[in-house]
Protein backbone atom coordinates (compact mmCIF):
# COMPACT_ATOMS: atom_id res chain seq x y z
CA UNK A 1 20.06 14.59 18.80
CA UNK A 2 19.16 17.51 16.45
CA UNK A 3 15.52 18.15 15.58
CA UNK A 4 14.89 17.61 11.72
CA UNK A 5 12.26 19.31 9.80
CA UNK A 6 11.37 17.77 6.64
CA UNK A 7 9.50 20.67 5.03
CA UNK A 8 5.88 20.22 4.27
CA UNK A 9 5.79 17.48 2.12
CA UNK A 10 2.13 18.44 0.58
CA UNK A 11 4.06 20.33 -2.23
CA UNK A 12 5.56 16.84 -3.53
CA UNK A 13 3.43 14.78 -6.09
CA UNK A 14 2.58 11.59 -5.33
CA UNK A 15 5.10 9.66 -6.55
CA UNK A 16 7.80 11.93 -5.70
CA UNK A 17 6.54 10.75 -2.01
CA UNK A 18 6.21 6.88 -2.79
CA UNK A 19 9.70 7.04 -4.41
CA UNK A 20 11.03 8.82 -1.08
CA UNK A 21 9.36 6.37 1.01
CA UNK A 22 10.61 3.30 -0.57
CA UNK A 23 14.21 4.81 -0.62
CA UNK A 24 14.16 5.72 3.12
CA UNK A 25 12.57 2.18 3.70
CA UNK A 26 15.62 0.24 3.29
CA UNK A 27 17.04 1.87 6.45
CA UNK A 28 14.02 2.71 8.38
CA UNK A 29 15.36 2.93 11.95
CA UNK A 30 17.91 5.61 10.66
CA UNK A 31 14.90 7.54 8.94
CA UNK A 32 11.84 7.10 11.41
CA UNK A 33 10.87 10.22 11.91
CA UNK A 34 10.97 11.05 8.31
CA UNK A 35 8.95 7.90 7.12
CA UNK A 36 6.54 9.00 10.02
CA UNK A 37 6.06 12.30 8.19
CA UNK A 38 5.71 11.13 4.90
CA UNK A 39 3.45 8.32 5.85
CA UNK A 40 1.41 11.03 7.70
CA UNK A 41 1.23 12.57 4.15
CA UNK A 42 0.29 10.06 2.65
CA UNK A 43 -2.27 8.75 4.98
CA UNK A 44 -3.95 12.18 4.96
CA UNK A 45 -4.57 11.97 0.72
CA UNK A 46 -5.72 8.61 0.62
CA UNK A 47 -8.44 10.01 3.59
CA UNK A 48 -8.90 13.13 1.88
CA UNK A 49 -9.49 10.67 -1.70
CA UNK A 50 -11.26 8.05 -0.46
CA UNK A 51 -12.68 9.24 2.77
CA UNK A 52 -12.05 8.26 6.70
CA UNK A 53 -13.49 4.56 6.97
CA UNK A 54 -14.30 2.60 10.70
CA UNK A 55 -14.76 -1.52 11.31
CA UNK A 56 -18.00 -0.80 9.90
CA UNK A 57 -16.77 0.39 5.83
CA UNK A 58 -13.58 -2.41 5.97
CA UNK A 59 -12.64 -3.80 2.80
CA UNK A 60 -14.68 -7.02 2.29
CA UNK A 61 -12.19 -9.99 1.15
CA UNK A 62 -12.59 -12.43 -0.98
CA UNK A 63 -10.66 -15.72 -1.01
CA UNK A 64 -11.03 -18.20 -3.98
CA UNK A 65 -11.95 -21.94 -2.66
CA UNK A 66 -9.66 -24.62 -4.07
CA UNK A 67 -12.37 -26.62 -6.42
């Protein structure tokens, strides 16, 4: 198996990256490694955006009660 090197995918914008990610996604266990890489990326701006939360700063939700 040849080792692939996607490039460093911090030069793409962001929805150059969500467009790749959603194309790769319809075959993902032909492009693991390359989801894994771009969901790296992404995972690292939405940390670097909105900072690196723990159990403690989890997203309260809300559920409406039927009336």
């Amino acid at each position: 198996m040849a080792q692939a090197n996607y490039g460093p995918y911090e030069q793409f914008s962001d929805d150059a990256l969500m467009h790749r990610y959603f194309e790769l996604s319809d075959h993902p266990e032909e492009h693991a490694e390359e989801l894994a890489a771009i969901d790296a990326t992404i995972q690292s701006r939405l940390s670097a955006a909105y900072g690196v939360g723990g159990a403690e700063s989890s997203p309260r939700v809300r559920v409406a009660s039927p009336i």
